[in-house]
Protein backbone atom coordinates (compact mmCIF):
# COMPACT_ATOMS: atom_id res chain seq x y z
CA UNK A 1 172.65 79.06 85.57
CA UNK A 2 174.74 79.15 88.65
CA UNK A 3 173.52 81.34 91.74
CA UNK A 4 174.75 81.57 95.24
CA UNK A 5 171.20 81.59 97.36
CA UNK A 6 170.34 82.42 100.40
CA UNK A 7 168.90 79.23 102.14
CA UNK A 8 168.85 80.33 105.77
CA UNK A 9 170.60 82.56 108.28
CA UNK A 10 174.32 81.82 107.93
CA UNK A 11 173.95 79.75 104.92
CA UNK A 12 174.13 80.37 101.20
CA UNK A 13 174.93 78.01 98.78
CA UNK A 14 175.73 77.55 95.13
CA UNK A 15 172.63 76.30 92.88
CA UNK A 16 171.65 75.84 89.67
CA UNK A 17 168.65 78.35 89.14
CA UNK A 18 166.65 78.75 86.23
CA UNK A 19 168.17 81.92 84.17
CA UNK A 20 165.43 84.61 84.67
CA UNK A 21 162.71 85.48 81.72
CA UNK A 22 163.33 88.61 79.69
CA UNK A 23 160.20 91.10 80.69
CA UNK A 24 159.09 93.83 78.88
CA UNK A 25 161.40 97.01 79.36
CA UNK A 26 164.00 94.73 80.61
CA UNK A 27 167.88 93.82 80.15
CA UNK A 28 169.53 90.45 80.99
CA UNK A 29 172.86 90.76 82.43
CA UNK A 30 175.59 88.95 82.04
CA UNK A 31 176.94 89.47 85.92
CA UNK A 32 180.83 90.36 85.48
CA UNK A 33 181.29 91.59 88.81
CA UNK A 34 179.46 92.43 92.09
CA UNK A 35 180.85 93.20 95.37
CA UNK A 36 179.43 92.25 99.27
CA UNK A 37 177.19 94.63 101.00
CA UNK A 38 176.69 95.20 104.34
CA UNK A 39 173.09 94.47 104.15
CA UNK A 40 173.78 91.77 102.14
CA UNK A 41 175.61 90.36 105.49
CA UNK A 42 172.91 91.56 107.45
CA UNK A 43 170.80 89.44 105.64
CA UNK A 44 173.07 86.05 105.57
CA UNK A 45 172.99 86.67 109.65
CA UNK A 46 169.17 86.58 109.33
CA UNK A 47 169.07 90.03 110.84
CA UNK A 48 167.01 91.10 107.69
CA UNK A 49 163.30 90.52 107.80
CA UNK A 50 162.90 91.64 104.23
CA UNK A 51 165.23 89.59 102.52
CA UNK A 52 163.23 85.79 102.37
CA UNK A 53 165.36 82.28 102.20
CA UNK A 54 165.48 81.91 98.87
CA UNK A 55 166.75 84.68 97.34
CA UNK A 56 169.45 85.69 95.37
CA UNK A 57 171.11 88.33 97.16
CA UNK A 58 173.80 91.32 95.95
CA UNK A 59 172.87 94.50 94.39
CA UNK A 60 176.57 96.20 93.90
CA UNK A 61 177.37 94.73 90.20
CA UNK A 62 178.18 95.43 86.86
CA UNK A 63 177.64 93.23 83.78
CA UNK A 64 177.08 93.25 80.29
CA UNK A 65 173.84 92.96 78.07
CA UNK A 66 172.90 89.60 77.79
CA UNK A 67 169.69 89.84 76.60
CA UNK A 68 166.74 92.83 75.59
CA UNK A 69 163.63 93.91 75.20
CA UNK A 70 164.71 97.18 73.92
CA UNK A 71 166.94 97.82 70.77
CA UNK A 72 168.75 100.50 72.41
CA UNK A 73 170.54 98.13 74.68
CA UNK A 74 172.44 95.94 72.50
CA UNK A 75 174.85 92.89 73.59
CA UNK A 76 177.64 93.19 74.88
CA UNK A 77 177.14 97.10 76.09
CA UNK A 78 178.54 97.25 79.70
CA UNK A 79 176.39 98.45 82.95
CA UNK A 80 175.98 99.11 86.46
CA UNK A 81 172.43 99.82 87.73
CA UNK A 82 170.64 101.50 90.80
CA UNK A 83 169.63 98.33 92.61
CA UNK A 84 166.44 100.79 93.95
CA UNK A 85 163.54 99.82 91.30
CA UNK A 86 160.64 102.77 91.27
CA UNK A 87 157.79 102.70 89.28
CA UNK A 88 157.84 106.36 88.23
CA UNK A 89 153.99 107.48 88.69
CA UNK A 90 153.54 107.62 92.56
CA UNK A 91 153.45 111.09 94.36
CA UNK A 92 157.10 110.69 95.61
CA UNK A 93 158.39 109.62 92.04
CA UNK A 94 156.55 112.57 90.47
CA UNK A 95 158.03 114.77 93.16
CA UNK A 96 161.25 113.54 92.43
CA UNK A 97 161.50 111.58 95.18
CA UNK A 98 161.86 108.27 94.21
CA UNK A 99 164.11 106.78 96.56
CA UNK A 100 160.75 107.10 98.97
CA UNK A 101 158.26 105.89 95.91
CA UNK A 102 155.33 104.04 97.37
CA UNK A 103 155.61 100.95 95.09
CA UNK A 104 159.51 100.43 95.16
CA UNK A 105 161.60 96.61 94.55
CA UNK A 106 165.13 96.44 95.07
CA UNK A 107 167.73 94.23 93.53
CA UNK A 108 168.93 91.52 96.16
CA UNK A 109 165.65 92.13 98.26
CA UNK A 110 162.53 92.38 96.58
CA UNK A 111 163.56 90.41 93.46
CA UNK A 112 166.54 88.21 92.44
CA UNK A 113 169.80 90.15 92.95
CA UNK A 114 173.35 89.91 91.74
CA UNK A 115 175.39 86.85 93.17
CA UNK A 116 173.98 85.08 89.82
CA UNK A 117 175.63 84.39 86.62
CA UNK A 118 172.70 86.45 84.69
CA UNK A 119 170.44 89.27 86.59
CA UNK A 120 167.13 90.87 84.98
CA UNK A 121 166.86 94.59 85.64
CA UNK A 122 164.71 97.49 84.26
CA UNK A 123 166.42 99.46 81.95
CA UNK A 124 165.59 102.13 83.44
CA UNK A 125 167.72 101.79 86.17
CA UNK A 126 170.79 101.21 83.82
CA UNK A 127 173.55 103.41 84.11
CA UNK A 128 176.47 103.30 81.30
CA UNK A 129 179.74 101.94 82.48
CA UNK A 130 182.58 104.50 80.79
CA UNK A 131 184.65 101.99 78.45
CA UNK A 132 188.35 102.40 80.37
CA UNK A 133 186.76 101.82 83.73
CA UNK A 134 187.92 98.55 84.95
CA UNK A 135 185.20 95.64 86.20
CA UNK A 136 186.39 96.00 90.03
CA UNK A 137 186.01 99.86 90.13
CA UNK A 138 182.58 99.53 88.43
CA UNK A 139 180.81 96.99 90.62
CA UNK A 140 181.90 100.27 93.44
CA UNK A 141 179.43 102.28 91.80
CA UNK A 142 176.53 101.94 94.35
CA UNK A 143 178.61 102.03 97.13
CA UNK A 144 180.68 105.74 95.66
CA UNK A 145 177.43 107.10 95.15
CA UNK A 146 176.15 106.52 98.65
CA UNK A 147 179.40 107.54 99.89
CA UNK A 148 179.61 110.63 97.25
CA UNK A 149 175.99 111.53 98.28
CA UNK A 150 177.25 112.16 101.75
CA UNK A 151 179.86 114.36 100.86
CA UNK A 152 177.93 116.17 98.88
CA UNK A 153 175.46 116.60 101.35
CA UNK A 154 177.93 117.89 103.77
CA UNK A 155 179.51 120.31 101.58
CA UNK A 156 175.39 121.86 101.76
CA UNK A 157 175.60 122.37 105.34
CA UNK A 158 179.35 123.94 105.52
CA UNK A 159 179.83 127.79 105.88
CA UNK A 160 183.08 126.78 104.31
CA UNK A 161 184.35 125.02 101.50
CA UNK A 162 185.05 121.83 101.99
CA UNK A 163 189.16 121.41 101.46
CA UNK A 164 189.67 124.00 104.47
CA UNK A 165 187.52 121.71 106.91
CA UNK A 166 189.00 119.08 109.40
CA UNK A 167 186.30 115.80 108.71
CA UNK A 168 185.81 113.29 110.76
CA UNK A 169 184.30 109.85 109.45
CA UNK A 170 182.84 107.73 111.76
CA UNK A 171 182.99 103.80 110.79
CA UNK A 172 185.62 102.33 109.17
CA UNK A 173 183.31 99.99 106.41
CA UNK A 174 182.91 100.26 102.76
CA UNK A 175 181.05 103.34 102.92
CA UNK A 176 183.14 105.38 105.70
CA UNK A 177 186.52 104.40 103.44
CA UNK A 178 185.38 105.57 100.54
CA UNK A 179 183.17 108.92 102.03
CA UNK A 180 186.98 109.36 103.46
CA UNK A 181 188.97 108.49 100.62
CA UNK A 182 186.30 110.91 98.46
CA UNK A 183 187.23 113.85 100.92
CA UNK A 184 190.73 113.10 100.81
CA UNK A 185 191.12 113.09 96.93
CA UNK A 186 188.94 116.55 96.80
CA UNK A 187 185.26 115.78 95.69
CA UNK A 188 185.77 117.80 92.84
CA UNK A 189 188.33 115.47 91.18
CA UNK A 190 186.54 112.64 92.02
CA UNK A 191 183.55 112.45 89.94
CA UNK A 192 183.21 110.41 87.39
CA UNK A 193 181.13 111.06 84.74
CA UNK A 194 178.42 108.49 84.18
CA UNK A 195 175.07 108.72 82.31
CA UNK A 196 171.61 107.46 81.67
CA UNK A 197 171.02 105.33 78.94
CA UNK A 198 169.98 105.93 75.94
């Protein structure tokens, strides 16, 4: 398969890679879309230590089943993932904490990412892509979330709601946009239902 790698700092070319083996309690994506982090430039400056020459690097996608291990996730079914791989049965996943769990990969880091033409991923970290929601707007997942997150975490720490507060976002990238554009379309009215699969 085709895969854009990250060979050194400031260089990534296109390669044919072998496609990756299906694991047990894995999916094989077919990579339809996946958008350019800011870590992921971080990392093509070589200002990331923990992202090796080598690697494949994006973790902001969406694709559809390829390939399973599990007969609930059948070709062809559409999905964006949390690139943040836990293993469930440390103290912080079991506190439900797993965005701190002791034994954590991540997608574009840790393990081959998303610039590919096929991805592996746990299916537990699957999320259902609803079936109007266009390619583009679903490879935004991670990104909204991290940006919704924020809001949401705000509106915890207001004495008032929200819509009657002045906000001010500092820095203008991915993140800051959308944490703005989230505010300015009311958070309410901006979720998006999406849910676990199966």
């Amino acid at each position: 398969m085709k895969a854009l790698v990250y060979t050194q700092p400031r260089t990534v070319l296109l390669q044919d890679v072998p496609e990756p083996e299906l694991d047990a309690g894995e999916v094989i994506l077919h990579i339809d879309a996946v958008g350019i982090c800011g870590s992921d430039l971080h990392a093509w400056h070589g200002h990331d230590p923990r992202r090796k020459p080598g690697l494949i690097l994006g973790h902001e996608f969406v694709g559809t089943v390829a390939r399973s291990s599990l007969s609930a996730y059948g070709q062809g079914q559409r999905f964006t993932g949390n690139p943040l791989i836990t293993c469930g049965v440390c103290d912080y996943c079991m506190q439900g904490r797993n965005n701190l769990c002791s034994n954590r990969t991540m997608v574009g880091m840790t393990r081959p990412g998303a610039f590919a033409e096929y991805m592996s991923i746990p299916a537990a970290s699957l999320i259902a892509v609803p079936g109007d929601m266009s390619i583009e707007a679903a490879a935004l997942t991670e990104p909204a979330a991290t940006a919704w997150h924020a809001i949401n975490l705000t509106m915890r720490a207001l004495v008032r709601p929200i819509h009657e507060c002045a906000v001010l976002v500092i820095g203008g990238g991915a993140i800051g946009m959308l944490s703005a554009l989230t505010k300015k379309r009311g958070i309410e009215s901006s979720i998006i239902k999406f849910e676990r699969f199966p």
